[in-house]
Structures are given as C-alpha cells and as structure tokens.
N, C-alpha and C. Protein backbone atom coordinates (compact mmCIF):
# COMPACT_ATOMS: atom_id res chain seq x y z
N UNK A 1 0.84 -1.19 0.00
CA UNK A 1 0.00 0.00 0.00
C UNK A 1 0.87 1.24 0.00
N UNK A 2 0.59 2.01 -1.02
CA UNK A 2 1.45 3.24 -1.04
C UNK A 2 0.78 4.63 -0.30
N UNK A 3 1.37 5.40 0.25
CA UNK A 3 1.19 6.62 0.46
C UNK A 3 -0.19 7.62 -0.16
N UNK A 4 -1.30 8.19 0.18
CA UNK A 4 -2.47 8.47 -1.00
C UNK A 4 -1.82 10.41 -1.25
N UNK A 5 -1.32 10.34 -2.56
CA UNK A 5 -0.62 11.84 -2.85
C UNK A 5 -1.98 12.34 -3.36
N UNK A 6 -2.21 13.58 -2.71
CA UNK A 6 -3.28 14.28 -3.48
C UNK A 6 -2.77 15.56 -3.69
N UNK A 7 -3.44 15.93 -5.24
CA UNK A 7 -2.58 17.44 -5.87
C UNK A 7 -4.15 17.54 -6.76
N UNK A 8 -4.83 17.01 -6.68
CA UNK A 8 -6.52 17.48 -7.47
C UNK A 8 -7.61 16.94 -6.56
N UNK A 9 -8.34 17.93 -6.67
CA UNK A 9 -9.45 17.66 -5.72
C UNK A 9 -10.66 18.16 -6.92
N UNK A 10 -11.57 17.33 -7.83
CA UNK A 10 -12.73 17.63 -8.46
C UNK A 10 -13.79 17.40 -7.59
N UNK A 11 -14.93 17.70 -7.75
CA UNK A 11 -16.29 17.56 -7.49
C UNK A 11 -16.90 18.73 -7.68
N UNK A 12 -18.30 18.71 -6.89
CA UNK A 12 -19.65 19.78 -7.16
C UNK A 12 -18.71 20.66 -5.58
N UNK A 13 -19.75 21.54 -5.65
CA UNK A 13 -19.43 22.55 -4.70
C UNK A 13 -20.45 22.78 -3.69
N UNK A 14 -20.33 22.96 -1.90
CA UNK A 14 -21.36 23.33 -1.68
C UNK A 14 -20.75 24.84 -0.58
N UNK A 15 -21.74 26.17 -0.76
CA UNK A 15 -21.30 26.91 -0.55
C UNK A 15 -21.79 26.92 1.19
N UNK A 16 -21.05 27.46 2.58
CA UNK A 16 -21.84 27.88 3.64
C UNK A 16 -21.14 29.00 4.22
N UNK A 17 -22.09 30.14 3.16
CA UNK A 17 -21.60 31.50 3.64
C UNK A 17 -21.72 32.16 5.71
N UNK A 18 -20.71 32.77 5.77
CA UNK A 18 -20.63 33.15 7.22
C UNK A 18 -19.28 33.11 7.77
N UNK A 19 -18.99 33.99 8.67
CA UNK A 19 -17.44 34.40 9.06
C UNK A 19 -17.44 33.54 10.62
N UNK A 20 -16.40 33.03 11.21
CA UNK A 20 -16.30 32.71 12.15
C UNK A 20 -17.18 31.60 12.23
N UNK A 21 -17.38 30.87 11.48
CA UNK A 21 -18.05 29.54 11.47
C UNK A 21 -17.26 28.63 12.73
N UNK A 22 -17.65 28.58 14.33
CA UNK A 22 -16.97 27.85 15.16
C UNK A 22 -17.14 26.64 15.18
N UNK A 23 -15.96 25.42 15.45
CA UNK A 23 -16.13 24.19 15.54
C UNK A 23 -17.12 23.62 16.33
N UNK A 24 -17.53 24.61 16.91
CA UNK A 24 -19.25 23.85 17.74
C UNK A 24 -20.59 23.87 16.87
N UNK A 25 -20.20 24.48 15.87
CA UNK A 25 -21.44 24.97 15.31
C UNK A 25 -21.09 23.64 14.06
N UNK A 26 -19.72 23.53 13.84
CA UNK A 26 -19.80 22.49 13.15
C UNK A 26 -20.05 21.18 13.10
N UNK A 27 -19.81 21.07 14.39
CA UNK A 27 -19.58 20.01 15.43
C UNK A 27 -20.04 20.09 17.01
N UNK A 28 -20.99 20.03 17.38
CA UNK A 28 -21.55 20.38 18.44
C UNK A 28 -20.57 19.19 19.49
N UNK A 29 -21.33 19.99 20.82
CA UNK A 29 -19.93 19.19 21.95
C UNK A 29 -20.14 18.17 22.23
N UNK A 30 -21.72 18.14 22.45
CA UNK A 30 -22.39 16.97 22.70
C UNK A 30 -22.10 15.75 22.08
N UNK A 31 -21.49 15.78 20.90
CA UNK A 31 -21.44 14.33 19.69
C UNK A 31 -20.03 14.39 20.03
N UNK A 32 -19.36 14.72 20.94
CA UNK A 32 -17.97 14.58 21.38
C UNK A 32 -17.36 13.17 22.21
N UNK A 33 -18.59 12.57 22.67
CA UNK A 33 -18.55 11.82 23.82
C UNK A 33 -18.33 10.21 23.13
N UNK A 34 -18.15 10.16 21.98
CA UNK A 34 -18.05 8.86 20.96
C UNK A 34 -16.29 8.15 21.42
N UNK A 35 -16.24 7.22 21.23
CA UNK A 35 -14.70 6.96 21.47
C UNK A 35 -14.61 6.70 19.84
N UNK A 36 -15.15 6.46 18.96
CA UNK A 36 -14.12 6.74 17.63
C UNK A 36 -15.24 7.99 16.71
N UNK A 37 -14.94 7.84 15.30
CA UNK A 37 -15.07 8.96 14.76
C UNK A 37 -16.55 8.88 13.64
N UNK A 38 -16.62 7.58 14.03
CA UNK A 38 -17.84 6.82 13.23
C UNK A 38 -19.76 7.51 13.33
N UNK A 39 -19.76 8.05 12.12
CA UNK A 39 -21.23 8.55 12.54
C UNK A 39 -21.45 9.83 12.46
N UNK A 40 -20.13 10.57 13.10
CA UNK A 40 -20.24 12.08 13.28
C UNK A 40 -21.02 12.53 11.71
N UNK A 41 -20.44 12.06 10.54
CA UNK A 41 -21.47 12.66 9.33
C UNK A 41 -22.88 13.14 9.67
N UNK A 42 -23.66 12.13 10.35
CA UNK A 42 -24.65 13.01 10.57
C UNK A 42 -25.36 13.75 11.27
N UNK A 43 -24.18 14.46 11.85
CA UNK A 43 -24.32 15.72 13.21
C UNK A 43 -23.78 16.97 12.42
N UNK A 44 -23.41 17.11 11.36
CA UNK A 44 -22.08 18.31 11.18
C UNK A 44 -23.27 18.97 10.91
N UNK A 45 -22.89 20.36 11.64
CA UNK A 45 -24.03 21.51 11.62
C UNK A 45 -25.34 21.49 11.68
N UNK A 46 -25.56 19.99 12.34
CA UNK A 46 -26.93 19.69 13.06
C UNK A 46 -27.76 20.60 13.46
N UNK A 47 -27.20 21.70 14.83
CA UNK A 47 -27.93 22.52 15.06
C UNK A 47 -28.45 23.63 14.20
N UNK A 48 -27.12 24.20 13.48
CA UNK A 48 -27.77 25.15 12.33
C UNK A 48 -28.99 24.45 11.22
N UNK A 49 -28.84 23.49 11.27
CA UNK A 49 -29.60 22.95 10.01
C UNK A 49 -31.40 22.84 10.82
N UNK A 50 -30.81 22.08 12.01
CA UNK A 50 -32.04 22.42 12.78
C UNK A 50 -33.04 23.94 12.83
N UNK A 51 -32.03 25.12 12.83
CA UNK A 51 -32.49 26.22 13.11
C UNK A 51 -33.13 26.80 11.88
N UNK A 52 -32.55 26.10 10.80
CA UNK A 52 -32.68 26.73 9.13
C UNK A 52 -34.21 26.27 8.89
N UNK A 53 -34.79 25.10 9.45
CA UNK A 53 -35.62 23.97 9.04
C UNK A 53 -37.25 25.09 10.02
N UNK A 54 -36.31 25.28 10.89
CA UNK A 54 -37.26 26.00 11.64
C UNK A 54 -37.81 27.39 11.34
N UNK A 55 -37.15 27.80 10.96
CA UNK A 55 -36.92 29.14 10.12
C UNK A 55 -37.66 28.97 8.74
N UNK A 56 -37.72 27.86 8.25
CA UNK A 56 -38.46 27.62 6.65
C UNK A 56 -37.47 28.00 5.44
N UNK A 57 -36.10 27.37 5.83
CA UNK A 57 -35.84 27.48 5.13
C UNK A 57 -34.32 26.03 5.63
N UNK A 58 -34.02 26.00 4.25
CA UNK A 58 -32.63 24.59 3.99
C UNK A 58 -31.49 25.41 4.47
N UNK A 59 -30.73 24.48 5.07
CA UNK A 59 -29.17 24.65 5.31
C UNK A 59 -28.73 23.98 3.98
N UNK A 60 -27.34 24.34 3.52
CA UNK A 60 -26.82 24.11 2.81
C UNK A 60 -27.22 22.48 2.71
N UNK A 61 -26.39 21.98 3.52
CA UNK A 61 -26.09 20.81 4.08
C UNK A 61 -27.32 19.59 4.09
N UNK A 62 -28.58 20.39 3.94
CA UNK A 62 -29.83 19.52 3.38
C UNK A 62 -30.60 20.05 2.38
N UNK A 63 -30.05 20.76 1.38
CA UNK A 63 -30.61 21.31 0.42
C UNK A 63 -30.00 20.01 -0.80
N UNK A 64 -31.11 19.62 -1.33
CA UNK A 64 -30.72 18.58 -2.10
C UNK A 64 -29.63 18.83 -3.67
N UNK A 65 -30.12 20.47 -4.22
CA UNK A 65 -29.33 20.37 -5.03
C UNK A 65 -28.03 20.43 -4.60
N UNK A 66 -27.02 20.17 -3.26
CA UNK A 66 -25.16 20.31 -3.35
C UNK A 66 -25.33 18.66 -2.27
N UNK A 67 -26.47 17.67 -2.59
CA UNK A 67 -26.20 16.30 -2.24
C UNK A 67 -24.75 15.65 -3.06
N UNK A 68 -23.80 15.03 -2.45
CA UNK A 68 -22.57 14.34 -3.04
C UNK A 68 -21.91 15.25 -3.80
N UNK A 69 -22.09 16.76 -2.80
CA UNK A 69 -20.73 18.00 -3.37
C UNK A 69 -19.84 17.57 -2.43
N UNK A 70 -18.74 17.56 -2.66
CA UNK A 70 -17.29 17.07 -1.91
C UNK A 70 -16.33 18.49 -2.01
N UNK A 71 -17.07 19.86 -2.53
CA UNK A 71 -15.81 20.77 -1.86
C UNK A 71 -16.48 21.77 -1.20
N UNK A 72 -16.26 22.03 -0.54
CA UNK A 72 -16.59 23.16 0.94
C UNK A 72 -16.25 24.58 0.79
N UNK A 73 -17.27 25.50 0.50
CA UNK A 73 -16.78 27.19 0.41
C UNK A 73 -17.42 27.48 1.14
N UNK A 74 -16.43 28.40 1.77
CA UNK A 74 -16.72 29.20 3.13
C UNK A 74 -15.82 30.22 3.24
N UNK A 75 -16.18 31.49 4.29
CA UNK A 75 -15.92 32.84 4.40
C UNK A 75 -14.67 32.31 5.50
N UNK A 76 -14.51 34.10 5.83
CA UNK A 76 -13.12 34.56 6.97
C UNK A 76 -13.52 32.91 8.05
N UNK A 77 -12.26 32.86 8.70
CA UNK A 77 -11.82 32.16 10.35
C UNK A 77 -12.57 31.10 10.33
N UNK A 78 -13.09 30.23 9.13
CA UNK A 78 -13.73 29.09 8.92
C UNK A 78 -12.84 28.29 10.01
N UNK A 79 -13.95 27.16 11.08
CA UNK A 79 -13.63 26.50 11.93
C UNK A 79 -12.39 26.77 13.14
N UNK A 80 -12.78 27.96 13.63
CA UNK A 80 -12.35 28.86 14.51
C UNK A 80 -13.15 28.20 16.47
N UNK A 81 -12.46 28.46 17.35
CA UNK A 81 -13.10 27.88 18.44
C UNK A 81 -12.15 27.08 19.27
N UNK A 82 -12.83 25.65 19.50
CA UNK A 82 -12.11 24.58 20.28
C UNK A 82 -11.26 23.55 19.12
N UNK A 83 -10.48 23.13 19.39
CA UNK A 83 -9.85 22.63 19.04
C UNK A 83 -9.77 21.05 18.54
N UNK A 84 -11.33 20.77 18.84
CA UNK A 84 -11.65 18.99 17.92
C UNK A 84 -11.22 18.68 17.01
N UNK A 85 -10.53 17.29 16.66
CA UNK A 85 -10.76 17.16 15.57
C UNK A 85 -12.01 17.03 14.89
N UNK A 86 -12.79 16.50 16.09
CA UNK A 86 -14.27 15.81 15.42
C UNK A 86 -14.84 16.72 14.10
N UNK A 87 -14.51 18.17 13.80
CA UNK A 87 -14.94 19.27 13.19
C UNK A 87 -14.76 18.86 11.58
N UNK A 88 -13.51 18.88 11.36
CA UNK A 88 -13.01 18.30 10.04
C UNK A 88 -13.53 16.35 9.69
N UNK A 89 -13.30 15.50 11.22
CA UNK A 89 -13.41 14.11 10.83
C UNK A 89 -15.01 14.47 10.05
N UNK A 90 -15.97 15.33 11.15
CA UNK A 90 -17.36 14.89 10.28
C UNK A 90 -17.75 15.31 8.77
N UNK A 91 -17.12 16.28 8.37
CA UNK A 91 -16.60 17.37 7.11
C UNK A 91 -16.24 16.20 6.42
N UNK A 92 -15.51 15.30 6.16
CA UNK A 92 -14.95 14.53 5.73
C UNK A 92 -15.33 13.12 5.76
N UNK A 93 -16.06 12.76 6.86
CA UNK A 93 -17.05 11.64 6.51
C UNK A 93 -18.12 11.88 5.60
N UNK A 94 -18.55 13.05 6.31
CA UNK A 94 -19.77 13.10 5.36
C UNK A 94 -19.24 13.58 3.59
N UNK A 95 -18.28 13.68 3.18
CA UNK A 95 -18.01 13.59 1.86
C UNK A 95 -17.36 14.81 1.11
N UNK A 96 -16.70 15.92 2.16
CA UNK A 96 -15.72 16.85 1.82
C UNK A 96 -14.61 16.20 1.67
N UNK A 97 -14.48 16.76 0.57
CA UNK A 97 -12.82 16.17 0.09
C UNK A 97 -11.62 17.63 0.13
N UNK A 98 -11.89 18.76 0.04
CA UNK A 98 -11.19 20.14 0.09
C UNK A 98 -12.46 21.48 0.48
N UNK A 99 -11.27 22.47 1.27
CA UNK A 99 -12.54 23.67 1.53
C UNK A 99 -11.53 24.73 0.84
N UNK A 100 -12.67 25.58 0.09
CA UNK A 100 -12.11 26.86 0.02
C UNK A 100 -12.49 27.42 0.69
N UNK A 101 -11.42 28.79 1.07
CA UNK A 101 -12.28 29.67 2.11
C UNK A 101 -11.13 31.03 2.59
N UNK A 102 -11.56 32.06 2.70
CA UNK A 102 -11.18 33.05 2.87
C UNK A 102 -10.25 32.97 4.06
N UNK A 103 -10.34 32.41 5.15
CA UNK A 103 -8.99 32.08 6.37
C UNK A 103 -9.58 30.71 6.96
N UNK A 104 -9.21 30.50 7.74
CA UNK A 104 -9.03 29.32 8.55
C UNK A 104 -8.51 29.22 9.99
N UNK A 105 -8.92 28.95 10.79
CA UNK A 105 -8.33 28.44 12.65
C UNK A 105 -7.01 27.99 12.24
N UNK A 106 -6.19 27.98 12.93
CA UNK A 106 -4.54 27.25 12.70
C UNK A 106 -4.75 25.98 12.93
N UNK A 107 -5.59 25.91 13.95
CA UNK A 107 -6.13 24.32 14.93
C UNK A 107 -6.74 23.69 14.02
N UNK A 108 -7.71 24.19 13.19
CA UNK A 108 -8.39 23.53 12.39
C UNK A 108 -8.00 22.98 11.35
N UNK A 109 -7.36 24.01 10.88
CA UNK A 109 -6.36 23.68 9.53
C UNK A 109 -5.10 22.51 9.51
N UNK A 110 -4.79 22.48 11.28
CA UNK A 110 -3.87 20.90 11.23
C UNK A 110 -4.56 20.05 11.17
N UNK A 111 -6.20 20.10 11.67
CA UNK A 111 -6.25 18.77 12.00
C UNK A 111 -6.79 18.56 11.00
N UNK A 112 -7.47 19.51 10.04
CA UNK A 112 -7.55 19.04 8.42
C UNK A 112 -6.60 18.48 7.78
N UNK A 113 -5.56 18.63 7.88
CA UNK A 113 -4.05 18.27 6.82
C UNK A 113 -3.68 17.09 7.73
N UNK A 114 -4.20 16.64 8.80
CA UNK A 114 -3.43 15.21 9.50
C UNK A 114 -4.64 14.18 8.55
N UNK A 115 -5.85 14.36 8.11
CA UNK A 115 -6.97 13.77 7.78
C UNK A 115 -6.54 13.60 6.09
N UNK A 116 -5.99 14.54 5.58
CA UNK A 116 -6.03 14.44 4.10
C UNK A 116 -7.06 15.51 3.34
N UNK A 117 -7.54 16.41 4.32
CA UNK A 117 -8.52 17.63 3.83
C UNK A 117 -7.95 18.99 3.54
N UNK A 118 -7.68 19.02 1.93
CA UNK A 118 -6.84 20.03 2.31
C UNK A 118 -7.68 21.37 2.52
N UNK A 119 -7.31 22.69 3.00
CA UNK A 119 -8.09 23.58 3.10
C UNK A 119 -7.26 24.95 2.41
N UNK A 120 -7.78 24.86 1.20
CA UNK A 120 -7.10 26.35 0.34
C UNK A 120 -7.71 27.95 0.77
N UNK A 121 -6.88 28.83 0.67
CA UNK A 121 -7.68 30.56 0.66
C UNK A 121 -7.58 30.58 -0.66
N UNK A 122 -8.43 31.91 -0.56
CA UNK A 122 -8.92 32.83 -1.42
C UNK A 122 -9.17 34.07 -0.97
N UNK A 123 -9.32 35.06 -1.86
CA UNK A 123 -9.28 36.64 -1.93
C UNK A 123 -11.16 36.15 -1.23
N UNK A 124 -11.54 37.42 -0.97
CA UNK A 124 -12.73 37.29 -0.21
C UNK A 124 -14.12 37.69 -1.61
N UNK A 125 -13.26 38.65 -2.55
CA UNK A 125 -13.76 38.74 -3.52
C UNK A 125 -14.11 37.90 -4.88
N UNK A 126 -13.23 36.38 -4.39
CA UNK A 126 -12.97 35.46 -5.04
C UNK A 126 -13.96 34.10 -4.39
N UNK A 127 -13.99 34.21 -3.18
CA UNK A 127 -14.61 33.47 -2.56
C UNK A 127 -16.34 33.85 -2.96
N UNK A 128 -16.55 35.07 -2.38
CA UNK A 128 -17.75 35.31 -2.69
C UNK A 128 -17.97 35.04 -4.84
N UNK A 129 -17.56 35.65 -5.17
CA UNK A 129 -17.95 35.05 -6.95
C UNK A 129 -17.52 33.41 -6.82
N UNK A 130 -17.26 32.56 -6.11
CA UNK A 130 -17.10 31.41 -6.30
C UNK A 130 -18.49 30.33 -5.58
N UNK A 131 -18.79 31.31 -4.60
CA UNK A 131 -20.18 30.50 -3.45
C UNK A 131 -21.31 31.28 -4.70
N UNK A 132 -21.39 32.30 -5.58
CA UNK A 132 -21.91 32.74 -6.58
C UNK A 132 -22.71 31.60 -7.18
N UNK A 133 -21.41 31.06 -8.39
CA UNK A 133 -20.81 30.31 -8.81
C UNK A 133 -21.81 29.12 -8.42
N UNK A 134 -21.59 28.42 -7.48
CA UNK A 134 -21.98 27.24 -7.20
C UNK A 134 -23.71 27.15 -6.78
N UNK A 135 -23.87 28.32 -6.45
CA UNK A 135 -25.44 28.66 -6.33
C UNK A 135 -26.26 28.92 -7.16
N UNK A 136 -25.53 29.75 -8.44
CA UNK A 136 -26.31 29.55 -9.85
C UNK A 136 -26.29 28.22 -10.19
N UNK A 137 -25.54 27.41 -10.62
CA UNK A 137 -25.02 26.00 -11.00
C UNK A 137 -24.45 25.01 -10.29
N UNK A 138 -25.32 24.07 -9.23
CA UNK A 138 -24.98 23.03 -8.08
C UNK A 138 -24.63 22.14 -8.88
N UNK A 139 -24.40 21.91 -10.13
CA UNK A 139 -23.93 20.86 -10.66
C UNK A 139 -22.85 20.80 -11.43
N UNK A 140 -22.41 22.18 -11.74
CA UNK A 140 -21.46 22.14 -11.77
C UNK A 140 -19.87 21.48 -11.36
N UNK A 141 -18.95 21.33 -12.22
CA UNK A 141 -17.77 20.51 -11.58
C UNK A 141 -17.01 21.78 -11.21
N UNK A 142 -15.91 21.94 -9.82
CA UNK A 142 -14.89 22.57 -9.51
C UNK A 142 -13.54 21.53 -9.48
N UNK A 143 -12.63 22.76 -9.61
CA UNK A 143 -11.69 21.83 -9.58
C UNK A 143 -10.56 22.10 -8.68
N UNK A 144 -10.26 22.01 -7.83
CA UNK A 144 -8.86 22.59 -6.71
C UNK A 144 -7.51 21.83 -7.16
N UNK A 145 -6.45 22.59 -8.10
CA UNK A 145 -5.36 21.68 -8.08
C UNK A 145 -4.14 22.21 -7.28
N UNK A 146 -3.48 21.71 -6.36
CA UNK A 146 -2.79 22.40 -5.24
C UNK A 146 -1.49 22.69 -5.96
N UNK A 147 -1.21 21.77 -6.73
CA UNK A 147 0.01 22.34 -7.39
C UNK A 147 -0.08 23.51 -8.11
N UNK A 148 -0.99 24.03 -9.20
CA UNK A 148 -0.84 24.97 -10.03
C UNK A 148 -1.27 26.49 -8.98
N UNK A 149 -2.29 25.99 -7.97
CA UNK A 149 -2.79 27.25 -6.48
C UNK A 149 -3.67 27.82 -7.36
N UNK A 150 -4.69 26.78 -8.25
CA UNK A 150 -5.84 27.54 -8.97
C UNK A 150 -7.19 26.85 -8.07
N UNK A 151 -8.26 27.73 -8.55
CA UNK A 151 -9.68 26.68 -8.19
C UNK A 151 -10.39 27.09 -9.66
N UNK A 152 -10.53 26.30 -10.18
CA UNK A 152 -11.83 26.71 -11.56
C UNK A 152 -13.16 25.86 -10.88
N UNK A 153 -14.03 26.65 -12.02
CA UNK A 153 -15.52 26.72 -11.77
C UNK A 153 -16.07 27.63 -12.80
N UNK A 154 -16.88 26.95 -13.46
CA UNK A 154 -17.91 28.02 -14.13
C UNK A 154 -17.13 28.81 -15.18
N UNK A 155 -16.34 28.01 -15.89
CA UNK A 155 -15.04 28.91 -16.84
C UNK A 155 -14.45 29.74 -16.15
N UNK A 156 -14.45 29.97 -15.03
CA UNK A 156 -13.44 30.96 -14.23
C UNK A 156 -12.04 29.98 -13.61
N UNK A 157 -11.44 30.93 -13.74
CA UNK A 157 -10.00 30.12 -12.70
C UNK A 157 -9.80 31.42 -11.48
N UNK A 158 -9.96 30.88 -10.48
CA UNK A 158 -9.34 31.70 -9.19
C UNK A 158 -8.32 31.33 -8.61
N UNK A 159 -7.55 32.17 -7.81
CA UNK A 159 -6.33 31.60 -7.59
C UNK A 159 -6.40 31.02 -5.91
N UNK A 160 -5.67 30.36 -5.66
CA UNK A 160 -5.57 29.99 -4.39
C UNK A 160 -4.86 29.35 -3.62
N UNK A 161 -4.47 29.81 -2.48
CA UNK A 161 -3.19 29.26 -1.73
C UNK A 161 -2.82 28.33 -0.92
N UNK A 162 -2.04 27.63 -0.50
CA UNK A 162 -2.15 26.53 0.41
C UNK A 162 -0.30 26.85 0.94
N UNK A 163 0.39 27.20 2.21
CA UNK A 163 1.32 27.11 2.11
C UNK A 163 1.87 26.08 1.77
N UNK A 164 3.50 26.38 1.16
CA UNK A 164 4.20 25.66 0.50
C UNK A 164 4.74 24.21 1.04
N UNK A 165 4.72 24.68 2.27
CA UNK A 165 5.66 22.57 3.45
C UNK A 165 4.01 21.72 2.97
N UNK A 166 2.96 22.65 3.03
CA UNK A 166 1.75 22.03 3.08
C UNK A 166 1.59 20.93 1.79
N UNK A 167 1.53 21.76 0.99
CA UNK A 167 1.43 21.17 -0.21
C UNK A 167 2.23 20.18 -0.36
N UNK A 168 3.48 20.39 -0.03
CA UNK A 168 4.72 19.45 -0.58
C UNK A 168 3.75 17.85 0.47
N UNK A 169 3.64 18.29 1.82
CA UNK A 169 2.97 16.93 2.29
C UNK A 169 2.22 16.31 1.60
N UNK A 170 1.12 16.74 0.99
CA UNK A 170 -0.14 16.75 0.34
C UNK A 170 0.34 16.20 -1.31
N UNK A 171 1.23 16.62 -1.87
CA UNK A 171 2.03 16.24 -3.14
C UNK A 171 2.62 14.85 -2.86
N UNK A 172 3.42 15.00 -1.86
CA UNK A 172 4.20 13.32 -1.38
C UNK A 172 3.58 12.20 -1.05
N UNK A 173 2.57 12.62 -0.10
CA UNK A 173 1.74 11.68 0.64
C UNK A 173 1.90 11.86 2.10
N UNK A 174 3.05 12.72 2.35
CA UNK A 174 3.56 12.38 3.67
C UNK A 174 2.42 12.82 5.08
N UNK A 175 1.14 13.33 4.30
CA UNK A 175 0.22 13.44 5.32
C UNK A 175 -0.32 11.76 5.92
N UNK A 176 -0.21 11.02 5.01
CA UNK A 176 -0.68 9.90 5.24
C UNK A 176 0.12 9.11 5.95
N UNK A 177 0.28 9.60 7.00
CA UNK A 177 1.47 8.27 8.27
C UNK A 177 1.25 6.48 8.52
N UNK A 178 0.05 6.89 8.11
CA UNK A 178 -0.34 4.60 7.61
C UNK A 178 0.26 4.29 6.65
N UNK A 179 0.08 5.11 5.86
CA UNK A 179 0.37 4.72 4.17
C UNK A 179 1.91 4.67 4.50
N UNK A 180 2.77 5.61 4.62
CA UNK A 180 4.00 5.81 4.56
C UNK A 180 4.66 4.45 5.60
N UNK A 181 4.07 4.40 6.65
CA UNK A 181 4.86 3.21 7.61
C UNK A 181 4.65 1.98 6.27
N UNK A 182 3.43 1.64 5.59
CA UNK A 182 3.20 0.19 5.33
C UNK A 182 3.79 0.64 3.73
N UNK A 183 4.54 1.68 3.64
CA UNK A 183 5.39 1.59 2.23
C UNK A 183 6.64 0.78 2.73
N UNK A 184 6.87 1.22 4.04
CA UNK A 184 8.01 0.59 4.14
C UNK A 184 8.38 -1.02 5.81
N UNK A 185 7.12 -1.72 5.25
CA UNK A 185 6.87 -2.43 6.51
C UNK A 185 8.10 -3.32 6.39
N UNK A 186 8.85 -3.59 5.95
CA UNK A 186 9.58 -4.58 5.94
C UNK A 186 10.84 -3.90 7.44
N UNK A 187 11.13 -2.49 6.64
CA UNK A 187 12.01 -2.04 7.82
C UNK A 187 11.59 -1.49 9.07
N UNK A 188 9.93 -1.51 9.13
CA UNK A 188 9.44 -0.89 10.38
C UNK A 188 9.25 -1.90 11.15
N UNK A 189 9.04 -3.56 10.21
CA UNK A 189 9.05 -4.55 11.71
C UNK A 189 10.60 -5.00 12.05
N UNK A 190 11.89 -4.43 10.60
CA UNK A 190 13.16 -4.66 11.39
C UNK A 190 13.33 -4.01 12.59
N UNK A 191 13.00 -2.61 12.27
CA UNK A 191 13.18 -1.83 13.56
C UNK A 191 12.73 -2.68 14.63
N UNK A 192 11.16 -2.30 14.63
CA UNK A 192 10.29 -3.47 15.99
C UNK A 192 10.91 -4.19 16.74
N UNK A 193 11.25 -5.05 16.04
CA UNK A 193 12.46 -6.50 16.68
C UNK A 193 13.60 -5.96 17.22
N UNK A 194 13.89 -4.87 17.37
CA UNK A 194 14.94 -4.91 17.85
C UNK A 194 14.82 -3.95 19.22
N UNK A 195 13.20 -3.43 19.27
CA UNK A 195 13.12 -2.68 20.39
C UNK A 195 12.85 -3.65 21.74
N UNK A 196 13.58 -3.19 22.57
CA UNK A 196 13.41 -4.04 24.17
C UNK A 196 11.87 -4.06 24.42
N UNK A 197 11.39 -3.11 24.47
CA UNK A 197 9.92 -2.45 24.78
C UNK A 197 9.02 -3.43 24.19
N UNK A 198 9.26 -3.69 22.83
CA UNK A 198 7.95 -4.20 21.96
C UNK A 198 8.08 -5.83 21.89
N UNK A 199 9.71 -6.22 22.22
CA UNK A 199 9.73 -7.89 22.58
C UNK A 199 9.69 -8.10 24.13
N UNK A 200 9.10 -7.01 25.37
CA UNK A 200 9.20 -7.90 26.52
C UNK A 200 10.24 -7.96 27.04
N UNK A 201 11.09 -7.21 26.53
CA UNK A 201 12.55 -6.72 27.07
C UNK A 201 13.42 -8.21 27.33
N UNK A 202 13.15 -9.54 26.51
CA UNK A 202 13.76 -10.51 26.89
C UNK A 202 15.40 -10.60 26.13
C-alpha cells in the first residue's frame, strides 16, 4: 500500500456563507462523547440545520441540489473555536474532500491536513464570486489543483493558496502516516524487533 498523494481535488461545490463559522457549530460538543469517529457525518451543523428547518428554510447541508458536493466554500476564520478534531473528521465523513475559504483556525487547519482535507484561501472577492458560482449551477464541476494554487468553476480560474511545506505533504503523501509506515513495513518490523519495549525486554 502506497502513500495516497493528493494534488486534485474535483467535485460539485457546496457553498456555507458566514465568518467565524466555530467548531461547535460544526460540530456540536455533545457528539464529542463517541470513542471513535464513526457517525459524526450526521451531526455536522446539526444545530444550524435544525435552526434553518425552523426558520423555513434549507441549510446548505440539506438542500438537495449540493447532495454528493465534496468541496466546501466558506468565508473569513472558517472553523475557529475549540480545538476537535471531530470538526473536520465529520466534514470529511460526510463527503468533503477540500474547503475553500477566505482564512481558517490554525487548529483547524492541522487537524484538516493530519486527515487528508486540504483547506485552500482565497481573496474574499474570489470566494464570494465562487459560493456565486456554485449557487447559480450546483452541478457544476470545480476543480482545486494544489500544485498549479488555482480553483476553476464556471469557466473561471481563481487563484488559491495553500502554504508551500503544506502542499509538498499533500504532493508526497507524507500526510498519510499509515500509508508511509506500510510503504516501508519490511524495515518498520526490522526496527520493531529490535526494540526491548515491543519484545518484553527478553
């Protein structure tokens, strides 16, 4: 099993305009109490979606035309707050594969890149014509390629950034620490064997 290098991210788009989108709102605390990560898909922004439904109107997130969109646009300090991973795992169960978005939490943004999610910026003026974009046309294809630091959509190309160590992980594989040990299992169970610790110290 090799390393999974990602440098393209295609799919539909789904837009969830708003600044300071906090990891509770993405991820409420309550669905915290799980010992693995299984399920969270169908809590992410539970409560907002709850509130939207109540209100008479769809959250993104159950509006059928951005069903099996896999890229995520969003405004300033996207997933800003506490520090879960649970925020990104449910983002990503439920079928985000990359977010665009005007900034990002630092917290958030690792624990996106330990998962394989990458999370690109954009100009805010770019972001907004891009959540545009995907709201005229939910069926549309986008395309995020991290190497070239473009996003197209809708015959447009926008530009967009991902720092550079980032990418290079994301290019290599080296986000993927399973993948990378079982590229090289032959010398990770030489190592093994030779640790006191892992034979029982005999």
């Amino acid at each position: 099993m090799e390393a999974l290098r990602i440098t393209r991210i295609e799919g539909r788009g789904i837009p969830v305009p708003g600044e300071d989108i906090d990891t509770d709102r993405i991820m409420p605390a309550r669905f915290l109490r799980s010992v693995t990560f299984d399920g969270l898909e169908q809590h992410v922004f539970v409560d907002d979606r709850a509130a939207a439904k109540k209100a008479g109107v769809r959250h993104p997130f159950d509006d059928p035309r951005y069903a099996g969109a896999s890229i995520l646009v969003v405004n300033r300090n996207f997933g800003c707050g506490s520090s879960r991973e649970h925020a990104p795992q449910g983002l990503r169960r439920w079928g985000i594969r990359a977010v665009v978005g005007e900034s990002f939490s630092e917290i958030f943004f690792g624990n996106a890149v330990m998962i394989g999610l990458p999370c690109v910026t954009a100009s805010a003026d770019d972001v907004a014509a891009l959540m545009v974009a995907v709201q005229q046309d939910p069926g549309a294809p986008l395309l995020v390629d991290l190497t070239s630091g473009t996003c197209t959509a809708a015959g447009r190309t926008f530009a967009v950034a991902i720092p550079a160590h980032v990418r290079d992980v994301f290019e290599t594989g080296a986000w993927d620490t399973t993948g990378l040990l079982l590229e090289r299992y032959d010398e990770v169970n030489a190592t093994s064997a030779r640790l006191p610790y892992v034979n029982g110290f005999a």
